[in-house]
C-alpha atoms as a PDB file:
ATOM      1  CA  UNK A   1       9.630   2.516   5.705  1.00  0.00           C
ATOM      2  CA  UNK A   2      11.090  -0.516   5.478  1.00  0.00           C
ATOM      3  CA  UNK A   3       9.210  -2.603   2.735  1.00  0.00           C
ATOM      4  CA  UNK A   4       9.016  -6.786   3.034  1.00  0.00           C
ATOM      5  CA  UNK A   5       9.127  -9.255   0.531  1.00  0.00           C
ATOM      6  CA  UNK A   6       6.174 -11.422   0.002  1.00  0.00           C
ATOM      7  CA  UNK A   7       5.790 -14.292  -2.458  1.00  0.00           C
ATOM      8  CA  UNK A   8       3.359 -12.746  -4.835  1.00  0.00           C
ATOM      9  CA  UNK A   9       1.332 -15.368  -7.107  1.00  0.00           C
ATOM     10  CA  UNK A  10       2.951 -14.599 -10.470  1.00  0.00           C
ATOM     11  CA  UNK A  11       2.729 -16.826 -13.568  1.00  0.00           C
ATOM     12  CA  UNK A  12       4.911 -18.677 -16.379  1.00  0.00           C
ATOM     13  CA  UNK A  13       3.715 -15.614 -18.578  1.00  0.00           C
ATOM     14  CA  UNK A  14       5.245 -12.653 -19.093  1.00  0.00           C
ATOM     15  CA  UNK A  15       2.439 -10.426 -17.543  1.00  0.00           C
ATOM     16  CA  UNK A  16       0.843 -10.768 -14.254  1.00  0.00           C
ATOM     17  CA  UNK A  17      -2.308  -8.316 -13.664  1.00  0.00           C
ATOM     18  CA  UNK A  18      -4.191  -7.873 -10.543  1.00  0.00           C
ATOM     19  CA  UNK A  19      -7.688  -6.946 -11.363  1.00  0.00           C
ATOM     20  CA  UNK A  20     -11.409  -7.101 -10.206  1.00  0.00           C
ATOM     21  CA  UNK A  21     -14.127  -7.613 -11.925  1.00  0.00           C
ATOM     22  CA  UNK A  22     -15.643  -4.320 -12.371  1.00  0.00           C
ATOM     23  CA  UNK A  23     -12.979  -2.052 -13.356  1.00  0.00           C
ATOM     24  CA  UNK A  24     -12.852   0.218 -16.456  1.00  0.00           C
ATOM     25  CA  UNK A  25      -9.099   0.061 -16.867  1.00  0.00           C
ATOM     26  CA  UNK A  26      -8.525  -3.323 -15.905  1.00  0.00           C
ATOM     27  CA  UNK A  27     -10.539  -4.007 -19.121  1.00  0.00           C
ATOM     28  CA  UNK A  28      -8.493  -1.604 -21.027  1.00  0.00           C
ATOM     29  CA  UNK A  29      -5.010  -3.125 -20.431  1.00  0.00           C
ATOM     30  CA  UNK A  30      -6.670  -6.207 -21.193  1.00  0.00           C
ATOM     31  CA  UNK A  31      -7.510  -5.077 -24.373  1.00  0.00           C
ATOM     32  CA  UNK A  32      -4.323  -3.655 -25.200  1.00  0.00           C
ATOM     33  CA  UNK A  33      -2.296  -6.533 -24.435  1.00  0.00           C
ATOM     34  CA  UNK A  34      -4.060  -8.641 -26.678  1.00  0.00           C
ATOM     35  CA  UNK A  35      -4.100  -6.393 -29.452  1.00  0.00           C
ATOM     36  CA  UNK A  36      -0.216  -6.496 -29.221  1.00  0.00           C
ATOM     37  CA  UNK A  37      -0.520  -9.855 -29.103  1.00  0.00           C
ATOM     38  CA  UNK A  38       1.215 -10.125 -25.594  1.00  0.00           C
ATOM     39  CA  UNK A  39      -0.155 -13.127 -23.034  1.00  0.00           C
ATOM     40  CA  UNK A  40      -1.098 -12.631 -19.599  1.00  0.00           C
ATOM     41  CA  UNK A  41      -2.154 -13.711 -16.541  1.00  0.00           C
ATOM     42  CA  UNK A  42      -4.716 -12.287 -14.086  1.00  0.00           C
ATOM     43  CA  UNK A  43      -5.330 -12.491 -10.636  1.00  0.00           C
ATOM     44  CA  UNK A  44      -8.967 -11.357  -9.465  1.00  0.00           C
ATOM     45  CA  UNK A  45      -8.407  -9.909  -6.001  1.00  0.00           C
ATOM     46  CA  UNK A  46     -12.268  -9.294  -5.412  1.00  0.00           C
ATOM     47  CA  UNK A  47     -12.177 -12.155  -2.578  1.00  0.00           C
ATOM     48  CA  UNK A  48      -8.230 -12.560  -1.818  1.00  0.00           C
ATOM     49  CA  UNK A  49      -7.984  -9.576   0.625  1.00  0.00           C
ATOM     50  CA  UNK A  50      -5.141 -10.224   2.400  1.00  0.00           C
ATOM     51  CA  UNK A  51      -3.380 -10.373  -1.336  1.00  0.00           C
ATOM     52  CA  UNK A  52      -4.620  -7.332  -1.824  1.00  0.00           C
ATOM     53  CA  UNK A  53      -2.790  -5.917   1.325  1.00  0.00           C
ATOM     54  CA  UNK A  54      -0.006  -7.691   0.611  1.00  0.00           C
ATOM     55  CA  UNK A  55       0.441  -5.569  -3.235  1.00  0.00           C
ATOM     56  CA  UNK A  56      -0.669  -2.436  -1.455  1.00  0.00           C
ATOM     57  CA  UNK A  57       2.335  -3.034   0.858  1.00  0.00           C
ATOM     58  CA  UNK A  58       4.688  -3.651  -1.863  1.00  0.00           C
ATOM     59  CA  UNK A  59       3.523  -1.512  -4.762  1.00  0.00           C
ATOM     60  CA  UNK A  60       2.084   1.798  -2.302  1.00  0.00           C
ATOM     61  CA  UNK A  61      -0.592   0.999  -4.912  1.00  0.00           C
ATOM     62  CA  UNK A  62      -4.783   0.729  -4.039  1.00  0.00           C
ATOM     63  CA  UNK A  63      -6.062   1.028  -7.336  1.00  0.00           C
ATOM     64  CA  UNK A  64      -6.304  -1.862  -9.758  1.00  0.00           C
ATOM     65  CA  UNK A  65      -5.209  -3.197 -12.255  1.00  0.00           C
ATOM     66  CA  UNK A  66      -1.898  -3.723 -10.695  1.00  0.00           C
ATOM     67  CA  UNK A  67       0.280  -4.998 -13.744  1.00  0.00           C
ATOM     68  CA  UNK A  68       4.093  -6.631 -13.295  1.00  0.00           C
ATOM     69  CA  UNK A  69       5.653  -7.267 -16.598  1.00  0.00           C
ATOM     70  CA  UNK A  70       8.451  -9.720 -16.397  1.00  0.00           C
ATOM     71  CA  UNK A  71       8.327  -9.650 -12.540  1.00  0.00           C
ATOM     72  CA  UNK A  72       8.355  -5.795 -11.904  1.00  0.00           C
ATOM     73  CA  UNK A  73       5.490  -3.988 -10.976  1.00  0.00           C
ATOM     74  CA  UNK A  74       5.473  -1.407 -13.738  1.00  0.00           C
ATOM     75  CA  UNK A  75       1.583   0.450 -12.226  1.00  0.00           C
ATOM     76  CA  UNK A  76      -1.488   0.629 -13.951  1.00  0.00           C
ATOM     77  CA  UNK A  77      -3.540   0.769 -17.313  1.00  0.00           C
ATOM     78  CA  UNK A  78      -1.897   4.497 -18.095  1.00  0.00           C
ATOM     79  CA  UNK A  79       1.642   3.173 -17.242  1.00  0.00           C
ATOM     80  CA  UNK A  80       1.563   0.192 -19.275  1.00  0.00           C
ATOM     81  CA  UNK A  81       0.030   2.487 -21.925  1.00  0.00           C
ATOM     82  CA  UNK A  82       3.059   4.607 -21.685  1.00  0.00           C
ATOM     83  CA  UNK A  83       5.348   1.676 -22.530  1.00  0.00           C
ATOM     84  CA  UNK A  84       3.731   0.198 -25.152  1.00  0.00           C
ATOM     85  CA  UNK A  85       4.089   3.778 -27.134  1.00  0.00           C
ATOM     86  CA  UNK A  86       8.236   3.803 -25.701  1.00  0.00           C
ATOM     87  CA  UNK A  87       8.562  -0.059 -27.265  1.00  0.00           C
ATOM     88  CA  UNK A  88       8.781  -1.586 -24.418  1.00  0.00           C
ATOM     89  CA  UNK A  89       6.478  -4.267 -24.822  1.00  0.00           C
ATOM     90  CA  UNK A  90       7.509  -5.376 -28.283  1.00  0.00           C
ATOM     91  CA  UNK A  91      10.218  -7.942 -26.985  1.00  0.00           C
ATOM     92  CA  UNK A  92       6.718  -9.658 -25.214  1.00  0.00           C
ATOM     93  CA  UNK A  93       4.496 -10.093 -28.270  1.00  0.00           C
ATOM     94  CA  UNK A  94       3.768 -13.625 -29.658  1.00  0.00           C
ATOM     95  CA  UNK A  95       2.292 -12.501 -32.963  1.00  0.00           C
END
């Protein structure tokens, strides 16, 4: 399957997270990024659903949050999780 490139609404930060408001691990990676001191930006795709397609055609991803870090979808709460025990988030922190 040939996948297309869409202009995704991504930020001057170094994190872009696609969320909804009622989402357990949304809140989560929220939580962690602060706590690493690490800003963000979200996008609430409760109303945008054609945005929403648009990510599920990109990422194969239905489940939120949808996180990019530095422009690259890297998945969800347990994924971003995973690389902030590798290191891989240090280079992002502010504190």
């Amino acid at each position: 399957m040939k996948r297309r490139a869409y202009a995704l609404p991504m930020s001057g930060s170094s994190v872009t997270m696609y969320t909804t408001p009622i989402c357990g691990y949304c809140v989560s990676a929220k939580r962690l990024l602060q706590a690493e001191g690490i800003a963000y930006s979200e996008v609430d795709l409760s109303q945008d659903h054609e945005l929403r397609f648009k990510l599920v055609e990109e990422t194969g991803w239905r489940t939120v949050p949808m996180i990019y870090v530095e422009d690259k979808f890297v998945g969800g709460y347990q994924e971003l999780r995973a690389l902030q025990r590798e290191g891989g988030l240090k280079h992002l922190s502010q504190a």
